[in-house]
N, C-alpha and C. Protein backbone atom coordinates (compact mmCIF):
# COMPACT_ATOMS: atom_id res chain seq x y z
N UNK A 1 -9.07 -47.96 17.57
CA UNK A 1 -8.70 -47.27 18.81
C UNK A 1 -8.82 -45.76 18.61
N UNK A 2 -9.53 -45.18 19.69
CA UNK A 2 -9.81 -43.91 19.44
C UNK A 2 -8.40 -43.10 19.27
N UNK A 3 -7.53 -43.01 20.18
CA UNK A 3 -6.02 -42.54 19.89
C UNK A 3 -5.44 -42.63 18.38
N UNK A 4 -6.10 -44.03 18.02
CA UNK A 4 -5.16 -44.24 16.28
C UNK A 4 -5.98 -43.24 15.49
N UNK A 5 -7.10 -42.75 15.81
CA UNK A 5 -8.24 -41.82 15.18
C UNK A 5 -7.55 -41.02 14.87
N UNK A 6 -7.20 -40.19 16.39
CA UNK A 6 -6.88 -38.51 16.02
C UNK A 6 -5.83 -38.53 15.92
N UNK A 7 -4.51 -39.41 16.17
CA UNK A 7 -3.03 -39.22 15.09
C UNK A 7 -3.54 -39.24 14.08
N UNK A 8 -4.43 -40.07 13.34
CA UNK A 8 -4.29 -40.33 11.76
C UNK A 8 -5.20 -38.96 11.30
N UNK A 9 -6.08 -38.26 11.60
CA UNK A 9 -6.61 -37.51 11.83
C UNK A 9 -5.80 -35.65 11.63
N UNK A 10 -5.03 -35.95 12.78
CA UNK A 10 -3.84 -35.00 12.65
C UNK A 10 -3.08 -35.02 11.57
N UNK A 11 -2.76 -36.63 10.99
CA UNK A 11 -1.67 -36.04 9.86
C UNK A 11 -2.34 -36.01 8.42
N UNK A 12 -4.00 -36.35 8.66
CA UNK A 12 -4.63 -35.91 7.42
C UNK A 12 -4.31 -34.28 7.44
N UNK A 13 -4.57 -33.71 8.35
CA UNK A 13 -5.07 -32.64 8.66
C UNK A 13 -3.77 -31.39 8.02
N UNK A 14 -2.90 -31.86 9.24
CA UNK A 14 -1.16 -31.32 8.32
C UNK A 14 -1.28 -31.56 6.43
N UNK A 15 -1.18 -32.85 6.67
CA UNK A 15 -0.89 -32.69 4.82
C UNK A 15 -2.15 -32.15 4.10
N UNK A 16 -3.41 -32.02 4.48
CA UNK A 16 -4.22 -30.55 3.47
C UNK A 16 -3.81 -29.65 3.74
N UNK A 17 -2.95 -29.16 4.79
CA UNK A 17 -2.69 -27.99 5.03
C UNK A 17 -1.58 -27.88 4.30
N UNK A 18 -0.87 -28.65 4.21
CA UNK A 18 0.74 -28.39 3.20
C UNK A 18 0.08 -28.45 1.48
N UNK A 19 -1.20 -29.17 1.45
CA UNK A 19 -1.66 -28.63 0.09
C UNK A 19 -2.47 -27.61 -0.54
N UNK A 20 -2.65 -26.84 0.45
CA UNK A 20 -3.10 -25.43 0.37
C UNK A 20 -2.03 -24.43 -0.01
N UNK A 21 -2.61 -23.89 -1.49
CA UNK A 21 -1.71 -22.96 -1.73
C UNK A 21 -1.55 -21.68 -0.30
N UNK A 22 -0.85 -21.13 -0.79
CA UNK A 22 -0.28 -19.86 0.41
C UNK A 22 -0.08 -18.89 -0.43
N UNK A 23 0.34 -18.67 -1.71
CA UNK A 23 1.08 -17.96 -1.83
C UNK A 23 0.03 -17.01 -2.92
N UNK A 24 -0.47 -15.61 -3.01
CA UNK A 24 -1.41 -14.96 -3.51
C UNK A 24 -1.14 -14.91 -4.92
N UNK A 25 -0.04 -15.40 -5.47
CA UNK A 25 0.16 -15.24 -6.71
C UNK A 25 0.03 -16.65 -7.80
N UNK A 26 0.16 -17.39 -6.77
CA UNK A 26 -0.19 -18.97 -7.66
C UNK A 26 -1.28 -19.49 -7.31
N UNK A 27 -2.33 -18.70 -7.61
CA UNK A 27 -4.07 -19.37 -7.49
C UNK A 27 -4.68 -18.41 -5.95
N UNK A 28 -5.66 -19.41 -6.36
CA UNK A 28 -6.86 -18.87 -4.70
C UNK A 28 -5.81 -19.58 -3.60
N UNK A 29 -6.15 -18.44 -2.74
CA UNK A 29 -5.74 -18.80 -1.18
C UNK A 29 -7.06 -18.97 0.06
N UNK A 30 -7.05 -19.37 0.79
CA UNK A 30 -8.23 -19.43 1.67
C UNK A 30 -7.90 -18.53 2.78
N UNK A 31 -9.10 -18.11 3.30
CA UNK A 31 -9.01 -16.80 4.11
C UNK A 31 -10.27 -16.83 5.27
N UNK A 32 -10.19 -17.07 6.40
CA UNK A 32 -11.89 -17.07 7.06
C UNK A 32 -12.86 -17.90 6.53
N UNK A 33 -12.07 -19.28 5.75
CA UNK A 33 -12.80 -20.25 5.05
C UNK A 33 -13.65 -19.83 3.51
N UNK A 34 -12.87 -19.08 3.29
CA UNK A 34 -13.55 -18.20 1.53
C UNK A 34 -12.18 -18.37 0.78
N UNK A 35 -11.93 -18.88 -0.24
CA UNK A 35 -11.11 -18.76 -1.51
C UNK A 35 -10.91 -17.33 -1.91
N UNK A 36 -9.93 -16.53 -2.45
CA UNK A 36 -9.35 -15.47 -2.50
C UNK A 36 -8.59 -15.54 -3.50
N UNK A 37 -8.96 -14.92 -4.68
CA UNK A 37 -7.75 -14.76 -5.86
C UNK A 37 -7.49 -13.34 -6.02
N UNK A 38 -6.39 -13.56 -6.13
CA UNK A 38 -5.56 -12.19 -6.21
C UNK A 38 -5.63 -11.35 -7.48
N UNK A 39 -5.65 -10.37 -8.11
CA UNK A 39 -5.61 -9.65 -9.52
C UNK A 39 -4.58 -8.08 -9.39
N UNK A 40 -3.95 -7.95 -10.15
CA UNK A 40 -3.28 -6.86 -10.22
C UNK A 40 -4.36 -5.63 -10.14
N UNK A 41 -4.27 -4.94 -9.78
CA UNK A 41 -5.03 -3.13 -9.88
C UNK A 41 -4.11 -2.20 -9.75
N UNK A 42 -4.92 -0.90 -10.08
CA UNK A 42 -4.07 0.25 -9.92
C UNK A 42 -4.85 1.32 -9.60
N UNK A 43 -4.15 2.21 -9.41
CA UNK A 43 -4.75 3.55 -8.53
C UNK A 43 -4.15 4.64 -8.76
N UNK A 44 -5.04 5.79 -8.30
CA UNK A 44 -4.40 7.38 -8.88
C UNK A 44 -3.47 7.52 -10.32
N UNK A 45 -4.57 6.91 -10.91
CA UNK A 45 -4.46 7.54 -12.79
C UNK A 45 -3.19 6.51 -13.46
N UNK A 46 -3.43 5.10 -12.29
CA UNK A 46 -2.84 4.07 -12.80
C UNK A 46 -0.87 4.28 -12.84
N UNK A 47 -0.71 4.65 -11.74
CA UNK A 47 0.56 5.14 -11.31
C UNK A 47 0.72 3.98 -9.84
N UNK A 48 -0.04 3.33 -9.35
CA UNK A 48 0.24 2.70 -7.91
C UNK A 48 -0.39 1.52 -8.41
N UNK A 49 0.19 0.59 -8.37
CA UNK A 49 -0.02 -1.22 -8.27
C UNK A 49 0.46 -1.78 -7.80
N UNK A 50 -0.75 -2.69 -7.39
CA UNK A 50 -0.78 -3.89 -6.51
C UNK A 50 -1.59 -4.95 -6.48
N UNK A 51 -1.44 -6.19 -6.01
CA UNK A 51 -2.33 -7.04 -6.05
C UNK A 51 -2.97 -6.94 -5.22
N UNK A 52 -4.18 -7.41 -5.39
CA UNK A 52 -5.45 -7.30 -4.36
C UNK A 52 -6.27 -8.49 -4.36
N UNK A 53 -7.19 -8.94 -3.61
CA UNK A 53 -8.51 -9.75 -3.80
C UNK A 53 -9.33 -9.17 -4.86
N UNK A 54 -9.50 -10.04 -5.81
CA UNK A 54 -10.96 -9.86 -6.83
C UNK A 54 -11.81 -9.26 -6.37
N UNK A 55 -12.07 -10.16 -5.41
CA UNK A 55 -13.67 -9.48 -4.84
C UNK A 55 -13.86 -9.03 -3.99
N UNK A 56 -12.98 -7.37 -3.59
CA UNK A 56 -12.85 -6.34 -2.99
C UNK A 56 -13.73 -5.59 -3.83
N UNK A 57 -14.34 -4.90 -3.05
CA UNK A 57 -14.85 -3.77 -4.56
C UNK A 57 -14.75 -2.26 -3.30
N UNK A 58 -15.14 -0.91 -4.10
CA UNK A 58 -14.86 0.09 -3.59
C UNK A 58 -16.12 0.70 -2.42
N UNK A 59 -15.60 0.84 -1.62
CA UNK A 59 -16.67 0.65 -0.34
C UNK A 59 -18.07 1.58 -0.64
N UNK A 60 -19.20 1.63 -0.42
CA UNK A 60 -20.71 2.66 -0.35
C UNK A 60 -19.97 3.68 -0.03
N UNK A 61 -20.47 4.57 -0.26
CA UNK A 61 -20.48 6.19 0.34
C UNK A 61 -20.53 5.72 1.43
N UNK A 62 -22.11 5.48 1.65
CA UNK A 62 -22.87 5.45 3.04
C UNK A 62 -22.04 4.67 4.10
N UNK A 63 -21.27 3.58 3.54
CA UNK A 63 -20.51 2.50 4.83
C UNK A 63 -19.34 3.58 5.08
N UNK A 64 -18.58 4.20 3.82
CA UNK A 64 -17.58 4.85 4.23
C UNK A 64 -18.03 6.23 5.31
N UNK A 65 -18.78 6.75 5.22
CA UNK A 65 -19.14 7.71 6.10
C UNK A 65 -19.49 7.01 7.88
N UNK A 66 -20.00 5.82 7.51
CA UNK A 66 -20.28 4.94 8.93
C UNK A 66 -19.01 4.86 9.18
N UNK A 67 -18.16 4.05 8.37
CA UNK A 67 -16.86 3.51 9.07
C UNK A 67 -15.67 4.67 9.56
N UNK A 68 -15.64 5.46 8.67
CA UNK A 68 -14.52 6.26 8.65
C UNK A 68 -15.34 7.68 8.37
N UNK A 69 -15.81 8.06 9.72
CA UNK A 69 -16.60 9.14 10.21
C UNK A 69 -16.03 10.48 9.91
N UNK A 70 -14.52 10.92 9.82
CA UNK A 70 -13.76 11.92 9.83
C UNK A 70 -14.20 12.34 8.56
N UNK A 71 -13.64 13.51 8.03
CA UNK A 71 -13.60 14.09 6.72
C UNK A 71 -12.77 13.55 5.62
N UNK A 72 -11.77 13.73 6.51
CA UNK A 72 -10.36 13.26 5.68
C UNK A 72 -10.26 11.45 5.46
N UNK A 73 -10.70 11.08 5.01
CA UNK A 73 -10.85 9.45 5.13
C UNK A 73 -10.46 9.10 3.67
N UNK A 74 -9.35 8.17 3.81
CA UNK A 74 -8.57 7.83 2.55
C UNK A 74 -9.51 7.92 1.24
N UNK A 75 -8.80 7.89 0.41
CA UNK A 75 -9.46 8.48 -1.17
C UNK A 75 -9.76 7.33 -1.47
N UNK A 76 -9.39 5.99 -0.97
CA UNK A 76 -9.84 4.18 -2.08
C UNK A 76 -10.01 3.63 -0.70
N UNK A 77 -11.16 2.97 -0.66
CA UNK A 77 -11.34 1.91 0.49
C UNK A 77 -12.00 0.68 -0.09
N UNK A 78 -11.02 -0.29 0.10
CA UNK A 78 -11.68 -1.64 -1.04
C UNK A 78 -12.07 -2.85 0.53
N UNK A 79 -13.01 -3.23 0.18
CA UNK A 79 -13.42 -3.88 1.31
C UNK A 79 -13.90 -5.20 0.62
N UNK A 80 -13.92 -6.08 1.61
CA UNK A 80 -14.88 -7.15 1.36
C UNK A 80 -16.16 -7.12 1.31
N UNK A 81 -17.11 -8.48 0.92
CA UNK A 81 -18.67 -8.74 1.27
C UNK A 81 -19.28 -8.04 2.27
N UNK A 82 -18.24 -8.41 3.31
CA UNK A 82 -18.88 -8.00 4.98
C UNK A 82 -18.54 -6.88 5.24
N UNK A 83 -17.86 -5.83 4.42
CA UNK A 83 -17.23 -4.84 5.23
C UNK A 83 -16.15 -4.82 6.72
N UNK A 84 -15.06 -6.04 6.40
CA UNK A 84 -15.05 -6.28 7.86
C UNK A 84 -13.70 -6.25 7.42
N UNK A 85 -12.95 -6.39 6.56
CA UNK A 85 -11.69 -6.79 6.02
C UNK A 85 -11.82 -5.10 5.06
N UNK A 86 -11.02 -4.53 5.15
CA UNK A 86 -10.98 -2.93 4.26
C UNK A 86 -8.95 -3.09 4.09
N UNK A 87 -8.74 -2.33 2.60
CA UNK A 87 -7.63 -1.95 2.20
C UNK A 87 -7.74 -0.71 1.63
N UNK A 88 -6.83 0.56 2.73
CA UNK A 88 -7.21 1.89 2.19
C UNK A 88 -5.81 2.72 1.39
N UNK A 89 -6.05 3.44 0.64
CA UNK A 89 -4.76 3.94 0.28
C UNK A 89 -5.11 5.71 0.47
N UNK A 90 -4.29 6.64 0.54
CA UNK A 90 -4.14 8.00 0.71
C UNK A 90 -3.37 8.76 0.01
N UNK A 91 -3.54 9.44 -0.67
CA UNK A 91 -2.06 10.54 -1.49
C UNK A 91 -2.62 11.75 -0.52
N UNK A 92 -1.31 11.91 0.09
CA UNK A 92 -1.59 13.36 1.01
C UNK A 92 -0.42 14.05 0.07
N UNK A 93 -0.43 15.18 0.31
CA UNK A 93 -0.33 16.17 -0.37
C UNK A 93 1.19 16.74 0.44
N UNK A 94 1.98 15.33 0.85
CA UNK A 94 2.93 15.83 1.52
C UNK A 94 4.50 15.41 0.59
N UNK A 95 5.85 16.64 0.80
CA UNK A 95 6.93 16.02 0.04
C UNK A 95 7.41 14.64 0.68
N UNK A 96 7.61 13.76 0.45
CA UNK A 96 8.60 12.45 1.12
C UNK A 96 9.59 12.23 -0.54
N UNK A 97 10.36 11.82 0.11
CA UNK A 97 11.65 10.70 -0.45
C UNK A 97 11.74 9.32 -0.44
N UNK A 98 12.07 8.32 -0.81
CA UNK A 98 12.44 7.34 -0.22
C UNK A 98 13.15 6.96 1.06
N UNK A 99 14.61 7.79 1.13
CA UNK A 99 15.44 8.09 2.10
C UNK A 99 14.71 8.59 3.30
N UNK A 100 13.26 9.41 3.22
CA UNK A 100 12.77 9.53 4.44
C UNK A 100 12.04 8.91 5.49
N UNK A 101 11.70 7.59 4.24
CA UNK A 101 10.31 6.73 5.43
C UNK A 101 10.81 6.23 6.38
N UNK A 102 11.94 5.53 6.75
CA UNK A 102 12.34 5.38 8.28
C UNK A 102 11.39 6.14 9.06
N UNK A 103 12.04 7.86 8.94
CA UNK A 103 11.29 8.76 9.63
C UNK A 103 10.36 9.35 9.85
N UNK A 104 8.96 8.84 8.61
CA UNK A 104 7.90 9.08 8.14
C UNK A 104 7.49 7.94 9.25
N UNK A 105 8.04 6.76 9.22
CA UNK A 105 7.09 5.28 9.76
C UNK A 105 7.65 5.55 11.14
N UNK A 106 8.51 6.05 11.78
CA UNK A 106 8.78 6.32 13.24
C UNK A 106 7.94 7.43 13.98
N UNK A 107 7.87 8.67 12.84
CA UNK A 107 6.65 9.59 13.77
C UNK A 107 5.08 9.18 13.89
N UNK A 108 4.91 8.44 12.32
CA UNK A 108 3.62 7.59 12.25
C UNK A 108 3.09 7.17 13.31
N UNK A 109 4.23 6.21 13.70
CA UNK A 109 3.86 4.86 14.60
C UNK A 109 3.39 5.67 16.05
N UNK A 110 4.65 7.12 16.61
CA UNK A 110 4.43 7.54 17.50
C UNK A 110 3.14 8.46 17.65
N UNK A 111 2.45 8.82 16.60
CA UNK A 111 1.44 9.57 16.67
C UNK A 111 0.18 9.11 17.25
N UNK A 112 0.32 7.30 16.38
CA UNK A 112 -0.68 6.78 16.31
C UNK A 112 -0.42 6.38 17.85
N UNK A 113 0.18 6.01 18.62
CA UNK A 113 0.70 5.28 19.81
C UNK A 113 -0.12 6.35 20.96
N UNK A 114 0.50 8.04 20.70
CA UNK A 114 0.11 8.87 21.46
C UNK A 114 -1.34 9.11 21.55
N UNK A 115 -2.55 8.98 20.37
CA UNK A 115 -3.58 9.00 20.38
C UNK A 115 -4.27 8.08 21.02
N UNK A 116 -4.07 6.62 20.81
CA UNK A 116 -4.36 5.82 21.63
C UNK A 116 -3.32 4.82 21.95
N UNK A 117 -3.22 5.04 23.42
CA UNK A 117 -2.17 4.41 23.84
C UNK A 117 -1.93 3.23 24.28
N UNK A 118 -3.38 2.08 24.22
CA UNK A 118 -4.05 0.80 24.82
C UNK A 118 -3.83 0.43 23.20
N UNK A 119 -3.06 0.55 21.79
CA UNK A 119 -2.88 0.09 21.07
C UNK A 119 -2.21 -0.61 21.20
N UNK A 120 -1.55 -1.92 20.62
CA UNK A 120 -0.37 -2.88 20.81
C UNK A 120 0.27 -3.14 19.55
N UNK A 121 1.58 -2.65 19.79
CA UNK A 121 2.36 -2.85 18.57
C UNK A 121 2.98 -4.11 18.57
N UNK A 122 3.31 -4.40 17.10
CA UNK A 122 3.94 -5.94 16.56
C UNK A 122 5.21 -5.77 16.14
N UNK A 123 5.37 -5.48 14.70
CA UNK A 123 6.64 -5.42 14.07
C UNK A 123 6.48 -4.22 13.22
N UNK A 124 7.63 -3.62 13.00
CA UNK A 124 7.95 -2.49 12.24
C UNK A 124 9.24 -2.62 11.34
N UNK A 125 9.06 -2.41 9.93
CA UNK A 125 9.89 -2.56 9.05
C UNK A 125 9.91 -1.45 7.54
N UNK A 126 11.34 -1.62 7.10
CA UNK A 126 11.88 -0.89 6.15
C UNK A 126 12.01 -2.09 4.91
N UNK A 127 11.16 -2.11 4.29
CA UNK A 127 11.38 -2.85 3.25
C UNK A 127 11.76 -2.37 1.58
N UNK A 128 12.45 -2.77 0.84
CA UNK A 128 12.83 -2.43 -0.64
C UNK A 128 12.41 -3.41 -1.62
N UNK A 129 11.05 -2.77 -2.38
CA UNK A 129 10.38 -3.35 -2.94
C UNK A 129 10.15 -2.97 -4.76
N UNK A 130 10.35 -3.84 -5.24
CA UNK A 130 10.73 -3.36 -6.82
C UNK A 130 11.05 -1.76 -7.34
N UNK A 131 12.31 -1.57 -6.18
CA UNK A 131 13.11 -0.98 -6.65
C UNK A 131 12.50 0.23 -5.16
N UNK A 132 11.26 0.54 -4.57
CA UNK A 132 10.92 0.92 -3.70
C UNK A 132 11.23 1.20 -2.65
N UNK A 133 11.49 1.94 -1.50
CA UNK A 133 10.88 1.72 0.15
C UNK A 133 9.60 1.90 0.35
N UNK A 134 9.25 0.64 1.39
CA UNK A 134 8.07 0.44 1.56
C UNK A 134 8.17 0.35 3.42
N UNK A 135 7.91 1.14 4.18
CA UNK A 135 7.84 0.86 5.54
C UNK A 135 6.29 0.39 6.35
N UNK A 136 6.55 -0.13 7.18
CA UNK A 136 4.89 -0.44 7.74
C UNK A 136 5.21 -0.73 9.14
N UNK A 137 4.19 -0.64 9.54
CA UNK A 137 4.19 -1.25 11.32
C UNK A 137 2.90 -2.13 10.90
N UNK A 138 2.49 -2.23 12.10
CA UNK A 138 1.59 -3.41 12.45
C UNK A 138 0.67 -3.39 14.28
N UNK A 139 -0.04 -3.11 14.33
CA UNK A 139 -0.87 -2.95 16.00
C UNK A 139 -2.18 -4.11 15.79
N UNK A 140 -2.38 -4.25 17.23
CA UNK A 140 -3.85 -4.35 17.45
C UNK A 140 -4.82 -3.30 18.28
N UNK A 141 -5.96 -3.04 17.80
CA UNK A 141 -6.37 -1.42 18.22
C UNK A 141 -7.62 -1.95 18.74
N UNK A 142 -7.97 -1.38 19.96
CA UNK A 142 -9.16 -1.88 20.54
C UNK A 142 -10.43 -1.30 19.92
N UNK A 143 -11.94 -1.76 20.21
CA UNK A 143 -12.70 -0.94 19.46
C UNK A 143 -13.86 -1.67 20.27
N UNK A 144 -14.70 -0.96 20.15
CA UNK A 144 -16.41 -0.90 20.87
C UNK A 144 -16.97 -2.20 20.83
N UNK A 145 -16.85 -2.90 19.39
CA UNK A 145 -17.51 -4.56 19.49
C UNK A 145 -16.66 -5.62 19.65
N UNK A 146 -15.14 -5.70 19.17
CA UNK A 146 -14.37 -6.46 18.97
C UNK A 146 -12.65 -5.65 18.13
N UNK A 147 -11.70 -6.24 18.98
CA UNK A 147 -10.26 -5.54 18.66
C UNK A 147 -10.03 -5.65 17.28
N UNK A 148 -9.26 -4.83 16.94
CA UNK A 148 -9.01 -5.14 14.96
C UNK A 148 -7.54 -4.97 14.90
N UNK A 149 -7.32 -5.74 14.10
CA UNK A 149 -5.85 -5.90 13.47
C UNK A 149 -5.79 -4.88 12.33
N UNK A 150 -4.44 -3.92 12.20
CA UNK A 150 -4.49 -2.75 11.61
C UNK A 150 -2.84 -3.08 11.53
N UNK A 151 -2.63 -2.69 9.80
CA UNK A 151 -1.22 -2.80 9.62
C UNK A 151 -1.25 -1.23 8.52
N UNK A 152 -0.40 -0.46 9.10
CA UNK A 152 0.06 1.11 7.85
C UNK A 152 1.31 0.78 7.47
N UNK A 153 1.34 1.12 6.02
CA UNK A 153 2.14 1.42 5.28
C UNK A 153 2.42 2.80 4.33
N UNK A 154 4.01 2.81 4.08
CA UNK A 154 4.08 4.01 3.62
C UNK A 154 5.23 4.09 2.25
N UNK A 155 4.77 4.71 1.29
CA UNK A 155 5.77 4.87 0.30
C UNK A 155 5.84 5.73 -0.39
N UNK A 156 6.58 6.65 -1.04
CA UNK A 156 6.82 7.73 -2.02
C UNK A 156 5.74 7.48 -3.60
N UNK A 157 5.35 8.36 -3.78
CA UNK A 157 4.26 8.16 -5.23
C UNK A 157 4.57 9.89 -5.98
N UNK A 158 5.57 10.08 -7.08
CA UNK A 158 5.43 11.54 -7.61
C UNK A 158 6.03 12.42 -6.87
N UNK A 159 6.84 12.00 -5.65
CA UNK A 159 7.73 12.92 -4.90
C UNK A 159 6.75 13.65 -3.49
N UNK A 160 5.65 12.59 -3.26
CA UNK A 160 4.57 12.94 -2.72
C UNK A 160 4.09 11.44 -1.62
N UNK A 161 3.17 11.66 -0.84
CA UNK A 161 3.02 10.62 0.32
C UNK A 161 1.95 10.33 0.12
N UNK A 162 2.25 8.32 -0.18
CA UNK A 162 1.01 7.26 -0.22
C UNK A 162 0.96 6.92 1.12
N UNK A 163 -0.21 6.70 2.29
CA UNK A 163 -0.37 5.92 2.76
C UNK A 163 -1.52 5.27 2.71
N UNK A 164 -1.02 3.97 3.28
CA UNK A 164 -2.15 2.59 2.90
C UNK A 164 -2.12 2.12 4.19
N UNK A 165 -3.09 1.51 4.28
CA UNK A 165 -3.71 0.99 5.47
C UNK A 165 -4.30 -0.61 5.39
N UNK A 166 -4.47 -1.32 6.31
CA UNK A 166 -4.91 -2.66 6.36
C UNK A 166 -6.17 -2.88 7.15
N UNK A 167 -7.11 -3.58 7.28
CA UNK A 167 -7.80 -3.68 8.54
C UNK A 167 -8.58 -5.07 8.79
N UNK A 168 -8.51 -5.59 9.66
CA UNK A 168 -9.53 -6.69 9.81
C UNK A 168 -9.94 -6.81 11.18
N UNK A 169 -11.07 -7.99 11.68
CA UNK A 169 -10.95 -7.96 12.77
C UNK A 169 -9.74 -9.19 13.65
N UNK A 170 -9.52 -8.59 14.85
CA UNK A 170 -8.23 -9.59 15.50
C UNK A 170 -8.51 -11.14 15.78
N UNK A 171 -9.58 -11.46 15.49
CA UNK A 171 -9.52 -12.76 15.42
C UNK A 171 -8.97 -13.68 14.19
N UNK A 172 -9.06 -12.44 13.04
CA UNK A 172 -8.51 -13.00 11.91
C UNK A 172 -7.65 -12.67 11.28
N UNK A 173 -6.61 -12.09 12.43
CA UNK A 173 -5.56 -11.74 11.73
C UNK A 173 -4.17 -12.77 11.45
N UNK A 174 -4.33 -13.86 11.89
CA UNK A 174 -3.65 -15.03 11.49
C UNK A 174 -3.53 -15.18 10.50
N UNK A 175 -4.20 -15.45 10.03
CA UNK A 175 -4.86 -15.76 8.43
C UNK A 175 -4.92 -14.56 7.41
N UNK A 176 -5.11 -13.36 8.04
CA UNK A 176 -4.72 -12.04 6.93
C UNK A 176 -3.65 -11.57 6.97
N UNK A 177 -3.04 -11.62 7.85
CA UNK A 177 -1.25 -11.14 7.84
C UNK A 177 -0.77 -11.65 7.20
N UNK A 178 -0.48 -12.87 6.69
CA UNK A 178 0.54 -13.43 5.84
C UNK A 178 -0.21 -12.70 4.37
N UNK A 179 -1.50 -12.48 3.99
CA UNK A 179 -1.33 -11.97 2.51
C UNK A 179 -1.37 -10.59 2.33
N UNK A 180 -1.67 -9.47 3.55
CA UNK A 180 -1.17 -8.42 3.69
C UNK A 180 0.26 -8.53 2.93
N UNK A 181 1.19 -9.00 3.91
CA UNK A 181 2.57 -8.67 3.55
C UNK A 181 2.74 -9.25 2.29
N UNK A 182 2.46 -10.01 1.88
CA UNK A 182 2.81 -10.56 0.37
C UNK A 182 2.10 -9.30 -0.37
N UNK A 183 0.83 -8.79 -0.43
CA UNK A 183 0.35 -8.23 -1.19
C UNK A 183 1.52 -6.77 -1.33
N UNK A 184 1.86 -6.39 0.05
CA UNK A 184 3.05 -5.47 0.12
C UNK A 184 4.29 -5.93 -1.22
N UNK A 185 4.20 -6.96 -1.07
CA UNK A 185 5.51 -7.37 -1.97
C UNK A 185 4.95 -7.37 -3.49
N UNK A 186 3.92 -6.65 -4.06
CA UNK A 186 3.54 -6.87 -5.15
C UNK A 186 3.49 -5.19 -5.61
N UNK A 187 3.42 -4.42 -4.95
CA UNK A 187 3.52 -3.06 -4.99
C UNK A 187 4.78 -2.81 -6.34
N UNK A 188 4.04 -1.82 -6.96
CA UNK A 188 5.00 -1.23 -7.97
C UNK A 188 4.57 0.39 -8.62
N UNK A 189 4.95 1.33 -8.72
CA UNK A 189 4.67 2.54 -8.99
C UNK A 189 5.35 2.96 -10.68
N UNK A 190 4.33 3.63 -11.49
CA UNK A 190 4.63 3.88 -12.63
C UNK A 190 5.23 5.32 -12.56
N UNK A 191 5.26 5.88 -13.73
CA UNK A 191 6.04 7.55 -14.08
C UNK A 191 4.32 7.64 -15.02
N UNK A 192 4.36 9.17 -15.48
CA UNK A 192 3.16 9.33 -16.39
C UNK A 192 3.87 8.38 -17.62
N UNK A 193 4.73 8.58 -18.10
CA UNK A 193 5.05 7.90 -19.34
C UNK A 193 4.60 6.33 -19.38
N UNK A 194 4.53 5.63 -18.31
CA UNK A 194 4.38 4.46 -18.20
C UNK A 194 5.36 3.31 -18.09
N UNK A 195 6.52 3.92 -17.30
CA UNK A 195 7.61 3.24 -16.96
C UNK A 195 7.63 3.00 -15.70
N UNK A 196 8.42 1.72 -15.36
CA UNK A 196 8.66 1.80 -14.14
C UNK A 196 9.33 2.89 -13.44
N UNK A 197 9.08 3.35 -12.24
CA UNK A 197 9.71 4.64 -11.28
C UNK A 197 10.42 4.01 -10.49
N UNK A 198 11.63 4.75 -10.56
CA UNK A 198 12.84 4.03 -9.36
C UNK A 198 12.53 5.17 -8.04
């Protein structure tokens, strides 16, 4: 009976899905139908870590000048195959605290809001992360071929301001949001000595 098909069908379907890892730290995860293993990295003279996809690598000149046309365009842009999925990070040259990102991620959000205002915001949070604040929002931002899912984050690095950035396109942000935020939860910042920094 065609009906007995697609119940039985459905609960094949559920239980591969409950046997798919999820979680970026215990093996490959699947992503847009591609396997994804996660690896620790680091950044700016090995003071900022985090887990990432393996097979991110650091974007062309040439794409970064296509994609991110401005001058000022983050210092690390790790992208995928396709260029379609990018993770950017920034050391601006500004003082922050911990105690300040509330107020760092509230003018953020409003800046970005005021520039374009057909953006759509999601969730916004203050998170404390091995020993960290880590704040981020989350939008969808319209764009010329297709909308993109864009999540910023922000945290103290040297008494000085990291921001990081997310990007994909909005059709796949189902599926990239959940290891965004995990990857958030893997964040850890050294001292020159090579200690952890509170």
């Amino acid at each position: 009976m065609p009906f007995e098909d697609e119940k039985i069908a459905a609960v094949l379907n559920e239980w591969e899905e409950q046997q798919r890892n999820h979680n970026i730290l215990n093996g490959p995860v699947e992503a847009e139908g591609r396997e994804y293993t996660f690896a620790l990295r680091s950044f700016f003279n090995n003071r900022l870590h985090m887990y990432v996809p393996e097979s991110f690598q650091l974007m062309s000149k040439s794409m970064q000048k296509a994609k991110y046309p401005y001058e000022d365009r983050p210092a690390v842009i790790l992208t995928n195959g396709r260029c379609e999925v990018d993770l950017t990070f920034q050391h601006v040259d500004q003082p922050l605290q911990d105690d300040w990102i509330p107020e760092l991620v509230d003018g953020m959000k409003q800046m970005i809001r005021n520039i374009q205002p057909t953006n759509v915001f999601y969730e916004q949070k203050i998170e404390q992360v091995n020993g960290k604040r880590i704040g981020y929002f989350d939008f969808k931002s319209p764009a010329l071929d297709q909308p993109a899912y864009r999540l910023m984050f922000y945290l103290e690095l040297d008494g000085e301001t990291i921001i990081g950035g997310f990007s994909c396109p909005y059709k796949s942000y189902a599926e990239w949001r959940p290891l965004i935020l995990q990857m958030l939860q893997t964040i850890y910042t050294t001292t020159p000595e090579g200690g952890a920094s509170q």
